[in-house]
Protein backbone atom coordinates (compact mmCIF):
# COMPACT_ATOMS: atom_id res chain seq x y z
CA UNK A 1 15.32 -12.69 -28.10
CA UNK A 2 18.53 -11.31 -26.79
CA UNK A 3 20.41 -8.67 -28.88
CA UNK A 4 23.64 -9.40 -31.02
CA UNK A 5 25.51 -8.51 -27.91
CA UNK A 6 23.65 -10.87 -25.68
CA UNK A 7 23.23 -8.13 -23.43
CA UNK A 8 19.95 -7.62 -23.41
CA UNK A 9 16.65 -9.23 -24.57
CA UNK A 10 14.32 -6.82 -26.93
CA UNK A 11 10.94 -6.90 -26.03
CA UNK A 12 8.24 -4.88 -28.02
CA UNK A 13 4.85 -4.16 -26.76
CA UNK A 14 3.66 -1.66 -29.37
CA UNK A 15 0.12 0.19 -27.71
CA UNK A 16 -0.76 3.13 -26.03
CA UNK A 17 -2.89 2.62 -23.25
CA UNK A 18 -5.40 0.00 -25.08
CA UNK A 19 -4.95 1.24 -28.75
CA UNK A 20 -2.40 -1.09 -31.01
CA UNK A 21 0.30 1.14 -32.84
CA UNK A 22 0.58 -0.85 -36.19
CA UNK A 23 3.62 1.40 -37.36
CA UNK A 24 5.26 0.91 -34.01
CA UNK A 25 8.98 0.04 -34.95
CA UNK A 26 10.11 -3.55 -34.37
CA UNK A 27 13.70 -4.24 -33.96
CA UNK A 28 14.72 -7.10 -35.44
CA UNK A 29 16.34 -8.92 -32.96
CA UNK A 30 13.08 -8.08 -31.23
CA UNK A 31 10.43 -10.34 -29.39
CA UNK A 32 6.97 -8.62 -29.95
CA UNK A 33 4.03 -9.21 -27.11
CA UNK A 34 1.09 -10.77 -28.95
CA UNK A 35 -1.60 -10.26 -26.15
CA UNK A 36 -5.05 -11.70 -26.24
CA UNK A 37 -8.01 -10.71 -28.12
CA UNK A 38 -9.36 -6.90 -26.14
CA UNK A 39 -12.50 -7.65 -25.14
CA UNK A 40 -15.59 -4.98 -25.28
CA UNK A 41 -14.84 -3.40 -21.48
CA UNK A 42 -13.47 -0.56 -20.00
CA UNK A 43 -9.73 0.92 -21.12
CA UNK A 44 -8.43 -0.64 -17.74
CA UNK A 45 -9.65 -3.86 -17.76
CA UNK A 46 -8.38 -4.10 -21.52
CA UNK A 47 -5.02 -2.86 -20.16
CA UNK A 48 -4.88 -5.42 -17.65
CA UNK A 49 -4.73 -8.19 -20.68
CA UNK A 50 -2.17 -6.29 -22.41
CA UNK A 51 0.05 -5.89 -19.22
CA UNK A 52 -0.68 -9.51 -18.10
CA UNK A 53 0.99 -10.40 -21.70
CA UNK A 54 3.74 -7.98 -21.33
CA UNK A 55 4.73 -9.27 -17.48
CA UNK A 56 4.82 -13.07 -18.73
CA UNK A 57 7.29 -11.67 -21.70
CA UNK A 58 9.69 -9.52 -19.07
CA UNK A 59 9.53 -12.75 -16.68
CA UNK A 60 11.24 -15.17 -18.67
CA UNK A 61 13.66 -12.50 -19.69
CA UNK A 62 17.36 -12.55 -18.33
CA UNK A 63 17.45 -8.76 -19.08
CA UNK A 64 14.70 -7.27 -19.84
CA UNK A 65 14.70 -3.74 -21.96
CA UNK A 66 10.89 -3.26 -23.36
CA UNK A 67 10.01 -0.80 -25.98
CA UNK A 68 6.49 0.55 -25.48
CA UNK A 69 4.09 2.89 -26.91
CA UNK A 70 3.00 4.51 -23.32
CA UNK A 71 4.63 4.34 -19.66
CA UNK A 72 1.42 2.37 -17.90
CA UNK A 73 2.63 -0.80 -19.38
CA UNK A 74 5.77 -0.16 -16.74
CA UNK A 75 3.16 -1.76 -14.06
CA UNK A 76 3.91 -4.72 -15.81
CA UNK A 77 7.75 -4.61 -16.43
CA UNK A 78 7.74 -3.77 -13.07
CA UNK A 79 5.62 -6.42 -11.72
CA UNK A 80 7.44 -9.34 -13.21
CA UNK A 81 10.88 -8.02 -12.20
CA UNK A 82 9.49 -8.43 -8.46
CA UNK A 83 8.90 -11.63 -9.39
CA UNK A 84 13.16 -12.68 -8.93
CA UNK A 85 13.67 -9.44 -6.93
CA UNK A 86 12.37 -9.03 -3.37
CA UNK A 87 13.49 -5.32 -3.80
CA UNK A 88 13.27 -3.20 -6.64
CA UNK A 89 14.27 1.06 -6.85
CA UNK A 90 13.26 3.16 -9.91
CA UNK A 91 14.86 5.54 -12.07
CA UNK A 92 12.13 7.07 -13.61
CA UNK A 93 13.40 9.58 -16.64
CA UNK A 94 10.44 11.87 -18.22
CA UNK A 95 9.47 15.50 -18.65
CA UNK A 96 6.20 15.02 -16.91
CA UNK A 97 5.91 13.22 -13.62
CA UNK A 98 3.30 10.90 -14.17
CA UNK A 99 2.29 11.11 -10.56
CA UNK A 100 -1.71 11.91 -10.93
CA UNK A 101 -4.30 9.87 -9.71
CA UNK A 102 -7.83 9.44 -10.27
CA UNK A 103 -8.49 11.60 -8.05
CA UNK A 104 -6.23 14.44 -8.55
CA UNK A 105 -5.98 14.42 -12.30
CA UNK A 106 -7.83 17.12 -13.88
CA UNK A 107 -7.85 15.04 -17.78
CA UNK A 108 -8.20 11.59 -16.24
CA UNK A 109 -5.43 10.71 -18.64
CA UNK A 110 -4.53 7.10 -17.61
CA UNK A 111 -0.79 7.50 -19.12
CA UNK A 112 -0.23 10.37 -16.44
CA UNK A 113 -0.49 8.05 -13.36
CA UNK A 114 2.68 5.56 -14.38
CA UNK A 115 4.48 6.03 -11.84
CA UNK A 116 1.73 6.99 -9.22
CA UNK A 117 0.74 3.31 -10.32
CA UNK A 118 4.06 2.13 -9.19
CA UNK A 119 3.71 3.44 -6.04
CA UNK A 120 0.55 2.36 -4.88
CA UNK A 121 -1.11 5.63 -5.18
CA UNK A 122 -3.77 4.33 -8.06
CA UNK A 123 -5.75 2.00 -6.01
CA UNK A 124 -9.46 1.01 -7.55
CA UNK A 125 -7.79 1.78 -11.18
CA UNK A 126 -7.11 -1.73 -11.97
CA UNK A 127 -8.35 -5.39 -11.49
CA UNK A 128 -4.59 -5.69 -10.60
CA UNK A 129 -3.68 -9.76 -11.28
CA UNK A 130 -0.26 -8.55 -11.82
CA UNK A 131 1.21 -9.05 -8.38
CA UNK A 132 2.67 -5.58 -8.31
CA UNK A 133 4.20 -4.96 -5.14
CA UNK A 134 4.35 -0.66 -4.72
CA UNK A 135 7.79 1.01 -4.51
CA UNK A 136 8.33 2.85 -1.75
CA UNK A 137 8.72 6.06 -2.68
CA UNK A 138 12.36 6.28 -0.91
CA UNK A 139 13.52 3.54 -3.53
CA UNK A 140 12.85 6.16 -6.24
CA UNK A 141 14.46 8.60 -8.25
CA UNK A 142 12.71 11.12 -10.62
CA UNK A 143 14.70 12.82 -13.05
CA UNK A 144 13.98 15.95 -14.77
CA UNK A 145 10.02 16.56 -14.25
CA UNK A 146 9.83 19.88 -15.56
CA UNK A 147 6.27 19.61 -16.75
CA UNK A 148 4.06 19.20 -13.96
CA UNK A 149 0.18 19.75 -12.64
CA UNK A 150 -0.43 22.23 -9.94
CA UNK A 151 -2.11 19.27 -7.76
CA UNK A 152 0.72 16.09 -9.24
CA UNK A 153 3.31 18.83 -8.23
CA UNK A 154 1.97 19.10 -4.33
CA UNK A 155 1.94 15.06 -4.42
CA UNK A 156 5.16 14.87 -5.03
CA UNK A 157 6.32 17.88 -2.60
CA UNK A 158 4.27 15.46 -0.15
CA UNK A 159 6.03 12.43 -1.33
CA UNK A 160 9.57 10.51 -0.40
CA UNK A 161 10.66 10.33 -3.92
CA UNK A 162 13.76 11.73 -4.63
CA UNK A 163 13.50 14.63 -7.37
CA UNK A 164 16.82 15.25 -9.55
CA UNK A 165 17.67 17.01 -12.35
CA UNK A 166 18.59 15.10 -15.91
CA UNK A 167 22.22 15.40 -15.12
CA UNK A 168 24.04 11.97 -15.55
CA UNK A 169 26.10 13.79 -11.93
CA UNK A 170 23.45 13.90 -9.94
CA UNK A 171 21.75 10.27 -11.36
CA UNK A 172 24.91 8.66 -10.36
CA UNK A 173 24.88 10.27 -6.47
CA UNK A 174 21.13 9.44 -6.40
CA UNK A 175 21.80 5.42 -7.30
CA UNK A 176 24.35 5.37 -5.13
CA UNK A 177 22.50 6.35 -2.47
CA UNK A 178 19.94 4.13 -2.75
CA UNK A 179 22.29 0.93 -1.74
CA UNK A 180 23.02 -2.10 -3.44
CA UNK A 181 19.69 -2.44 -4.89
CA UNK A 182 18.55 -3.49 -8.41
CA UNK A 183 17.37 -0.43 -10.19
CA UNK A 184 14.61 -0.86 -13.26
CA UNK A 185 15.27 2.16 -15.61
CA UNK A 186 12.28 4.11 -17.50
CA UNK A 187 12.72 6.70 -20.08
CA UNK A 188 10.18 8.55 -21.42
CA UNK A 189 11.58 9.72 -24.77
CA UNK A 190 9.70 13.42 -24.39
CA UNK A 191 12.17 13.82 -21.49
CA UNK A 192 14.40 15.28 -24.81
CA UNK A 193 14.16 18.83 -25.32
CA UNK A 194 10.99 19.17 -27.89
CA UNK A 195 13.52 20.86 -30.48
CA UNK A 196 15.74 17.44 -30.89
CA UNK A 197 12.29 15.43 -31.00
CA UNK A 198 9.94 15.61 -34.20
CA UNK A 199 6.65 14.02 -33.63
CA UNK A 200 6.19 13.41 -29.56
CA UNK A 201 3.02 12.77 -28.53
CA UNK A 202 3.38 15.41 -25.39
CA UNK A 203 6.32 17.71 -26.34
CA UNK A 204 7.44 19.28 -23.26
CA UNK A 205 9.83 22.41 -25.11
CA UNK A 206 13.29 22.92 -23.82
CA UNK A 207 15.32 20.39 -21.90
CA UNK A 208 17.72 18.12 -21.80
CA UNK A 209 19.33 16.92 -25.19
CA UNK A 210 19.57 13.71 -26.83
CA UNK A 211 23.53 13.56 -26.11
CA UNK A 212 23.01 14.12 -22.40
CA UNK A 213 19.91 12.11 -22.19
CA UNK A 214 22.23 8.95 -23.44
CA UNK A 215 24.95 10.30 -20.75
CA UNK A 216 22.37 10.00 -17.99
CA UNK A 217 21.24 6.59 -19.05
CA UNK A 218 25.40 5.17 -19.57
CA UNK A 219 25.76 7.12 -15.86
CA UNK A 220 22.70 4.88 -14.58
CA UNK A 221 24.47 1.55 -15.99
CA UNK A 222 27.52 2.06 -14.41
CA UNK A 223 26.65 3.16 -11.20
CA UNK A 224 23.83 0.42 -10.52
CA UNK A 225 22.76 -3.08 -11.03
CA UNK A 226 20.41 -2.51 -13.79
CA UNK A 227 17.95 -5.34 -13.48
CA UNK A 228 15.56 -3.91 -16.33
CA UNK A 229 14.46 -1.11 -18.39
CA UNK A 230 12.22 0.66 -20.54
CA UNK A 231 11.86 2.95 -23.22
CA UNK A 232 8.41 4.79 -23.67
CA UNK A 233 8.40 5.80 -27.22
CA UNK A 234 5.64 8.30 -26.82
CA UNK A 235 5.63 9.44 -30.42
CA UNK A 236 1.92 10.75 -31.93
CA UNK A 237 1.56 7.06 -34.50
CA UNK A 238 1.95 8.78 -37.75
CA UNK A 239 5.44 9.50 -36.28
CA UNK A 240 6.34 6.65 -34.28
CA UNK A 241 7.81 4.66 -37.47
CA UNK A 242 9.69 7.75 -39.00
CA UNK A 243 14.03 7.32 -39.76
CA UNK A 244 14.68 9.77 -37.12
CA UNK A 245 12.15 7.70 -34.50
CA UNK A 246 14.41 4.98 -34.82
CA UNK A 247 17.69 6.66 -34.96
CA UNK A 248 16.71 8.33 -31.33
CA UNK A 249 15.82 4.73 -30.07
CA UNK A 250 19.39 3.55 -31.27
CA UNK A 251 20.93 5.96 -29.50
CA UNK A 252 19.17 5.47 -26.61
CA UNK A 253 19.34 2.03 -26.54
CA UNK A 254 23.10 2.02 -27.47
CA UNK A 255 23.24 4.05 -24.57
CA UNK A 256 22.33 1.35 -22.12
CA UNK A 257 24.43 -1.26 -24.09
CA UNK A 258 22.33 -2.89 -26.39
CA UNK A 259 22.78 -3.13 -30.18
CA UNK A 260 19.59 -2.70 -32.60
CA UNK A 261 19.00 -4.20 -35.93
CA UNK A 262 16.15 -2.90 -38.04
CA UNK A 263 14.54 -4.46 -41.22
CA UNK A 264 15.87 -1.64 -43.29
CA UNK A 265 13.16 -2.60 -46.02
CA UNK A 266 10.19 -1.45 -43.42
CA UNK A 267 11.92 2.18 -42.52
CA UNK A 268 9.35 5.00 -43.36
CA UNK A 269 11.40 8.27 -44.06
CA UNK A 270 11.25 10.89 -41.87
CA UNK A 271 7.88 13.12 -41.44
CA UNK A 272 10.10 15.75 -39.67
């Protein structure tokens, strides 16, 4: 469903990784992904179902912003925006840079390989039925990054992605330099400096604030075709639902132009 400004259509997915977030905050105006029943198997394989739901949502959206509980589900955002775009850059916003791999990661933390997944660098991880075409790494932008892995930080010294700082300055130049390409937009929300952000599941201490986190995003939409986005709300779950959760995904979400409603009567006050 689009939002009151017709701008964009709301699309919820609320999981991270392969665990369902029941508090997970639903806008109103909101269409939620109902995937299919998670069978008995690996965390992967019952990924796959949830992103297979999410991808078929994001298709047969005009313009797609998806609120998530992790940044994996991105593979699927990503996928179905391929779908009506032959090419496809990436701003990727987020304190960590998500570029591990099976075989580099030291946790094995699936959520740490997003955009590594985008790429093509997580080969073997999934069954992938998605269709996901990998970026190439010159069609991407990484802002911020400040908390990385010794081994995820030599990747990306090795890599063609561009690395930038969360300046909305430097964004713009980026985009531009990219080409007239459509540009998908991710935001992980512990890209905020830790101080402004109660609750995150992976706080990530100083950085950038909420104010210049919404410039960077406003910078994005008016330098580029914006063909999708995506807001990881990476908050730990007894969190997720809290007033000030959902006043940070306003603003952010204002940010890039869209307007959201809550159902006042389900607001849990703040934990903070």
């Amino acid at each position: 469903m689009a939002d009151p400004d017709g701008l964009w259509d709301l699309i919820v997915t609320p999981w991270h990784l392969d665990q369902h977030l029941p508090d997970f905050p639903v806008p109103a105006s909101a269409t939620q992904v109902v995937p299919p029943v998670l069978p008995a198997e690996s965390v992967p394989a019952r990924m796959n179902l949830l992103h297979q739901a999410t991808a078929n949502a994001v298709a047969r959206a005009a313009k797609p912003l998806v609120l998530s509980g992790d940044c994996p589900t991105s593979r699927a955002a990503v996928a179905a925006l391929q779908r009506r775009h032959h090419d496809l850059a990436v701003l990727w916003l987020d304190a960590h840079g998500d570029f591990n791999t099976p075989k580099i990661s030291t946790s094995g933390y699936i959520g740490g390989m997003a955009l590594a997944m985008l790429t093509g660098r997580t080969e073997g991880l999934f069954d992938d039925p998605l269709g996901l075409r990998p970026v190439p790494d010159t069609s991407v932008v990484l802002a911020d990054a400040r908390d990385l892995d010794p081994a995820e930080r030599n990747a990306l010294a090795a890599s063609r992605v561009r690395r930038v700082p969360a300046d909305p300055a430097a964004i713009t130049t980026a985009l531009a330099e990219l080409g007239p390409i459509p540009v998908y937009v991710h935001l992980d929300i512990d890209v905020i400096d830790s101080a402004e952000l109660p609750g995150a599941r992976f706080p990530s201490g100083p950085g950038p604030s909420v104010a210049r986190i919404e410039e960077c995003l406003a910078a994005a939409c008016a330098s580029a075709d914006v063909a999708g986005a995506y807001l990881a709300c990476a908050w730990l779950p007894e969190h997720v639902n809290d007033q000030s959760t959902r006043e940070t995904i306003s603003r952010l979400t204002a940010a890039l132009g869209a307007n959201v409603a809550w159902h006042e009567a389900a607001i849990t006050p703040s934990s903070a």
